[in-house]
N, C-alpha and C. Protein backbone atom coordinates (compact mmCIF):
# COMPACT_ATOMS: atom_id res chain seq x y z
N UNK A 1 38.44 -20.64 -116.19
CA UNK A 1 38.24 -19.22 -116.34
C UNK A 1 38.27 -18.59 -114.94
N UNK A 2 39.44 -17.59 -114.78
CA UNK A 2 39.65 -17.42 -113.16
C UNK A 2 39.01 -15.63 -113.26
N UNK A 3 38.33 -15.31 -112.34
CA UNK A 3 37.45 -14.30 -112.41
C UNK A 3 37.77 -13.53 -110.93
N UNK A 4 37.93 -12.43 -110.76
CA UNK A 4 38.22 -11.52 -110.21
C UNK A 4 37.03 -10.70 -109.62
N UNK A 5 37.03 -11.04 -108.02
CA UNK A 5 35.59 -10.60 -107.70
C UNK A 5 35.66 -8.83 -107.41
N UNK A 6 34.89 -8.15 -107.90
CA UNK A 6 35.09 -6.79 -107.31
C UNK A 6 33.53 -6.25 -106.80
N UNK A 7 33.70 -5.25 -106.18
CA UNK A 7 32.70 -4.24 -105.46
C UNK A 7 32.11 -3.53 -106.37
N UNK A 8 30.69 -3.59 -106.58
CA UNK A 8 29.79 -3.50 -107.59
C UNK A 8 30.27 -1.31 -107.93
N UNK A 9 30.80 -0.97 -107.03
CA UNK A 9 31.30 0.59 -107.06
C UNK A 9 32.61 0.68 -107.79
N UNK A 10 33.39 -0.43 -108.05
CA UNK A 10 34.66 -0.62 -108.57
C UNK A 10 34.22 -0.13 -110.08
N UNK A 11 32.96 -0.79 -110.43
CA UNK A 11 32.84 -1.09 -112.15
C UNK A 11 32.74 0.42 -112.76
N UNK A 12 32.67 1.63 -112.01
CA UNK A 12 32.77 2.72 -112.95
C UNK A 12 33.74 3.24 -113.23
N UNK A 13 35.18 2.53 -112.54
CA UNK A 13 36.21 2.74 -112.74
C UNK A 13 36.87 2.02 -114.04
N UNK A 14 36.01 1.03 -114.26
CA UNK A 14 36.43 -0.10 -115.66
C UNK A 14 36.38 0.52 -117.16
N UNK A 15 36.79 -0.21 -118.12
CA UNK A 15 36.74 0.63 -119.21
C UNK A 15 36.67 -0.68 -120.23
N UNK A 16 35.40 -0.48 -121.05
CA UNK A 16 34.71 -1.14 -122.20
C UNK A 16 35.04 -0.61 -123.20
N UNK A 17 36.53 -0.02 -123.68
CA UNK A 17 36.85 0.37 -125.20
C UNK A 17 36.34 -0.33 -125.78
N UNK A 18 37.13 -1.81 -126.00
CA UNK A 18 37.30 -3.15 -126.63
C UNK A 18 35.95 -3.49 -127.39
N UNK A 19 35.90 -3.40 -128.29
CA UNK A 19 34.74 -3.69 -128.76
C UNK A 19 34.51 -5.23 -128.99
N UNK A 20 35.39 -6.36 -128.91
CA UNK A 20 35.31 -7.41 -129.39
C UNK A 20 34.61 -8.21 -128.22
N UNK A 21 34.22 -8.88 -128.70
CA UNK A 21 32.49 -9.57 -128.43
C UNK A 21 33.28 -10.94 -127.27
N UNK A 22 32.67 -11.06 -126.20
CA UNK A 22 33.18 -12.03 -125.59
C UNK A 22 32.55 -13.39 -125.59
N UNK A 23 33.01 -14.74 -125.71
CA UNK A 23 31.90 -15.71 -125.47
C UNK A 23 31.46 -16.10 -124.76
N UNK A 24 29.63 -15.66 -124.88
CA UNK A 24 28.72 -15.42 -123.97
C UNK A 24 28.57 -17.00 -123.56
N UNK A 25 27.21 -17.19 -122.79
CA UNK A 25 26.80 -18.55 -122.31
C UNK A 25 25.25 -18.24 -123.61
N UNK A 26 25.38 -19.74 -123.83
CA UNK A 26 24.08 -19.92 -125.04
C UNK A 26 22.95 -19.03 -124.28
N UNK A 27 22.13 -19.01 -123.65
CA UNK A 27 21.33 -18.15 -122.37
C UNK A 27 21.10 -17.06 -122.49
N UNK A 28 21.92 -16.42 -122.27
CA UNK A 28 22.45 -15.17 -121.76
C UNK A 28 21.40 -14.00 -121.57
N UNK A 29 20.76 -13.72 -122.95
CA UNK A 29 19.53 -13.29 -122.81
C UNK A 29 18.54 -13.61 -121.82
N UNK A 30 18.32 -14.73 -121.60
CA UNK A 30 17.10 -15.64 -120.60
C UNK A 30 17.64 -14.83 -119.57
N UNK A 31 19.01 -14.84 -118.94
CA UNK A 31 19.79 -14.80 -117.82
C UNK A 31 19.41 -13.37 -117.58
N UNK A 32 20.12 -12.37 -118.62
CA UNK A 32 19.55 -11.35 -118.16
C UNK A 32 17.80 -10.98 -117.78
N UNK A 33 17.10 -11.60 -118.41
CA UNK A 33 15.72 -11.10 -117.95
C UNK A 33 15.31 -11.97 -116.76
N UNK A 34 15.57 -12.77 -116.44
CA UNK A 34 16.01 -13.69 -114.97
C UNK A 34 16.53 -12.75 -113.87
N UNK A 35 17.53 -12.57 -114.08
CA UNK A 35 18.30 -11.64 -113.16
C UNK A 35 17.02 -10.17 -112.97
N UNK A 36 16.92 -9.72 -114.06
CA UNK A 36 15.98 -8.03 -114.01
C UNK A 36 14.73 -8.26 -112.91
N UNK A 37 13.91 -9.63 -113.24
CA UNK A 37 12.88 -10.02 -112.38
C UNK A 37 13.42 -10.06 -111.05
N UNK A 38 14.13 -11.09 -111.04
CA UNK A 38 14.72 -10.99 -109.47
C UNK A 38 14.72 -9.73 -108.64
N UNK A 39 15.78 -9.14 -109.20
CA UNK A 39 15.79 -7.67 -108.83
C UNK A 39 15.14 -6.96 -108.65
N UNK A 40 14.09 -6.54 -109.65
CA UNK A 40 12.74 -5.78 -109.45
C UNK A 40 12.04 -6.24 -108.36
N UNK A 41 11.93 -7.55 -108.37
CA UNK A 41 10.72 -8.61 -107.80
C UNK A 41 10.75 -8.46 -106.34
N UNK A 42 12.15 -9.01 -106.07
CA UNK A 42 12.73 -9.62 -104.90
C UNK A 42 13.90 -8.96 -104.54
N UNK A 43 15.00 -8.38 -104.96
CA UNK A 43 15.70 -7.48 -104.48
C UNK A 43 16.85 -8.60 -104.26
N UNK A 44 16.81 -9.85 -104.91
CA UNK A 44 17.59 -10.39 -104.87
C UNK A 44 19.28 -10.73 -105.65
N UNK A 45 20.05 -10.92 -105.19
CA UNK A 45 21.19 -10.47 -105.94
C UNK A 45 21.65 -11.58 -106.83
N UNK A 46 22.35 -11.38 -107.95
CA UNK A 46 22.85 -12.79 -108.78
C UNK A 46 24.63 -12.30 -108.55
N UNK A 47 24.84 -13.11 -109.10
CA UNK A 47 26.53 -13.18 -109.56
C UNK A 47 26.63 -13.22 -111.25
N UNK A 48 27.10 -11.63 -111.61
CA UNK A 48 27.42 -11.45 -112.75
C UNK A 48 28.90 -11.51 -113.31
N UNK A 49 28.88 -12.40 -114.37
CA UNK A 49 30.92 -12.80 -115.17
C UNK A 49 30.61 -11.63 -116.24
N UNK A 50 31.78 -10.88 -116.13
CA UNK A 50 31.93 -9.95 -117.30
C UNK A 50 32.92 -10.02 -117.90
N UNK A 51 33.79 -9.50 -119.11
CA UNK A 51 35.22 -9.16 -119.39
C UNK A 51 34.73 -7.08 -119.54
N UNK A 52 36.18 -6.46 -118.58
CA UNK A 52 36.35 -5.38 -119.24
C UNK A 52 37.49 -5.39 -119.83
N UNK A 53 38.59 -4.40 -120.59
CA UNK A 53 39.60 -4.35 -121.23
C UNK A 53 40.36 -5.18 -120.58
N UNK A 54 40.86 -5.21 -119.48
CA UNK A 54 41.82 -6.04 -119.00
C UNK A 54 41.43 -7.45 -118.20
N UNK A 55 40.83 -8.01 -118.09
CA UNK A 55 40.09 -9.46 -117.61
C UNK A 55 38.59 -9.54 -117.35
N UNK A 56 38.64 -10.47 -116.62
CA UNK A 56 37.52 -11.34 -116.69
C UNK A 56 37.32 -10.56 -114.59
N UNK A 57 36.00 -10.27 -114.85
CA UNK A 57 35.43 -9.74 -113.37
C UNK A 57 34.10 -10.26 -113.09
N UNK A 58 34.12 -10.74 -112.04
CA UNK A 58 32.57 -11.04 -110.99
C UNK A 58 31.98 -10.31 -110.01
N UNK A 59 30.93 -9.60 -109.95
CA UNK A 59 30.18 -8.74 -109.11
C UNK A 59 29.01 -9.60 -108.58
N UNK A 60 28.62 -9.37 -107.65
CA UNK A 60 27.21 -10.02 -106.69
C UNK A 60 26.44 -8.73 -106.48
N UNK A 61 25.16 -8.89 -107.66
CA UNK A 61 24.76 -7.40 -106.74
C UNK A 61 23.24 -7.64 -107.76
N UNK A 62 22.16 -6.58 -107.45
CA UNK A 62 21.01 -6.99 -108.05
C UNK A 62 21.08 -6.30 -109.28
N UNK A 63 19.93 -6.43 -110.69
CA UNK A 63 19.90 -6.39 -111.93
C UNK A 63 18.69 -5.66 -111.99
N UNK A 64 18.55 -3.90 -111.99
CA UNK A 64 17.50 -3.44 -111.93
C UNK A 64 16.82 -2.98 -113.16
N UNK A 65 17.95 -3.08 -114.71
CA UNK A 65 17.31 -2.67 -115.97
C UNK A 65 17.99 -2.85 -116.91
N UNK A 66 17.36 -3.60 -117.84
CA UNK A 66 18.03 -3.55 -118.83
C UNK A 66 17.41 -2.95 -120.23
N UNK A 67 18.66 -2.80 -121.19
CA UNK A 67 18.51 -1.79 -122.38
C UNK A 67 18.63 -2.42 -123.50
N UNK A 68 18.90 -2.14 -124.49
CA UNK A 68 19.30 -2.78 -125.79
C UNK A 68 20.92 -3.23 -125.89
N UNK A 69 21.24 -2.24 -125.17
CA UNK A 69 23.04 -2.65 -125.36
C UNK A 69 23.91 -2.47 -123.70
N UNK A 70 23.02 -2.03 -122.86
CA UNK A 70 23.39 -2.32 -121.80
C UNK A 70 22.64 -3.03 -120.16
N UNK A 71 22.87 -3.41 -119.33
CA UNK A 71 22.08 -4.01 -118.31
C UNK A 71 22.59 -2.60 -117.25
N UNK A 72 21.67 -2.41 -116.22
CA UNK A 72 21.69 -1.43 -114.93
C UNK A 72 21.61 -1.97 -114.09
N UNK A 73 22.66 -1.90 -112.98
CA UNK A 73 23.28 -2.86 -111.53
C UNK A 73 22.27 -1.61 -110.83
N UNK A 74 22.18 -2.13 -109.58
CA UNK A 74 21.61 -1.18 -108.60
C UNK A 74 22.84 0.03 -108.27
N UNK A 75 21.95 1.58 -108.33
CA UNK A 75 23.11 2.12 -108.11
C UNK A 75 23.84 3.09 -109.49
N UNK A 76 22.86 2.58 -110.44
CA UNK A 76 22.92 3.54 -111.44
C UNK A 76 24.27 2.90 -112.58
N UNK A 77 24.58 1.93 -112.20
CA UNK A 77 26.19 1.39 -112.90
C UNK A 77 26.01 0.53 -113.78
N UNK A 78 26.35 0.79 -114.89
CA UNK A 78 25.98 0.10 -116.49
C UNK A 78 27.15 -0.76 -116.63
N UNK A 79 26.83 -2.11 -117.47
CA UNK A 79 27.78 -2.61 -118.04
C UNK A 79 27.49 -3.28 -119.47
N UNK A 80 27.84 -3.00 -120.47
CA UNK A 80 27.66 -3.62 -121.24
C UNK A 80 26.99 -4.99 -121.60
N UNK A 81 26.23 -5.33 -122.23
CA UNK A 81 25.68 -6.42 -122.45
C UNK A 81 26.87 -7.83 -123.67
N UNK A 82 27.27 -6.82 -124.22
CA UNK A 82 28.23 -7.68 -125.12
C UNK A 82 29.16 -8.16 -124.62
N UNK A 83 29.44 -7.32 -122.93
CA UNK A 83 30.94 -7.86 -122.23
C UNK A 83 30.64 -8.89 -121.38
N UNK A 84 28.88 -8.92 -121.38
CA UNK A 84 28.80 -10.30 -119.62
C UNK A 84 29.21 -11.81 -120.49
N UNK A 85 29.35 -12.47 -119.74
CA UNK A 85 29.89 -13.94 -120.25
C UNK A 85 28.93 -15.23 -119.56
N UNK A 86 28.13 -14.38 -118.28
CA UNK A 86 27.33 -15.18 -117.83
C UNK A 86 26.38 -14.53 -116.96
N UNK A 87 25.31 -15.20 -116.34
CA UNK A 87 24.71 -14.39 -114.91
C UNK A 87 23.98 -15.77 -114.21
N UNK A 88 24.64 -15.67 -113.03
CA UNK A 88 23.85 -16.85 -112.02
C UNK A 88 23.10 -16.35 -111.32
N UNK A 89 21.85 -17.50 -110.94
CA UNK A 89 20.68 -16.60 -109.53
C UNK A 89 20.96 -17.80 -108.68
């Protein structure tokens, strides 16, 4: 799975039409509330795998909130929760 690193400012340029569900990592949940602590905690950054409409993208950046249907990057920049595929700390 070859992943495309971009600049956490790139992602408001992306576009989440696609509604179809990507396959996540069994986790994922854990991951996100892993990542939120970090962030809050420590200000520390993870490496997030997403798909938007057109591939598969990786951002490094911290995880300051999450929602029911979306997670908040530092910086005010949402991404879908149905599109991440993974999150490393």
């Amino acid at each position: 799975m070859e992943a495309t690193l971009i600049n956490k400012e790139d992602i408001r340029h992306l576009t989440f039409f696609n509604k179809e569900k990507v396959i996540q990592h069994t986790d994922i949940l854990q991951q996100i509330e892993r990542a939120t602590t970090l962030g809050n905690s420590f200000k520390t950054k993870v490496s997030i795998l997403f798909q938007d409409d057109q591939s598969i993208k990786k951002v490094e950046t911290t995880t300051w909130a999450v929602g029911s249907k979306f997670i908040c990057l530092k910086g005010g920049i949402w991404i879908p929760i149905s599109r991440l595929i993974e999150i490393k700390s």
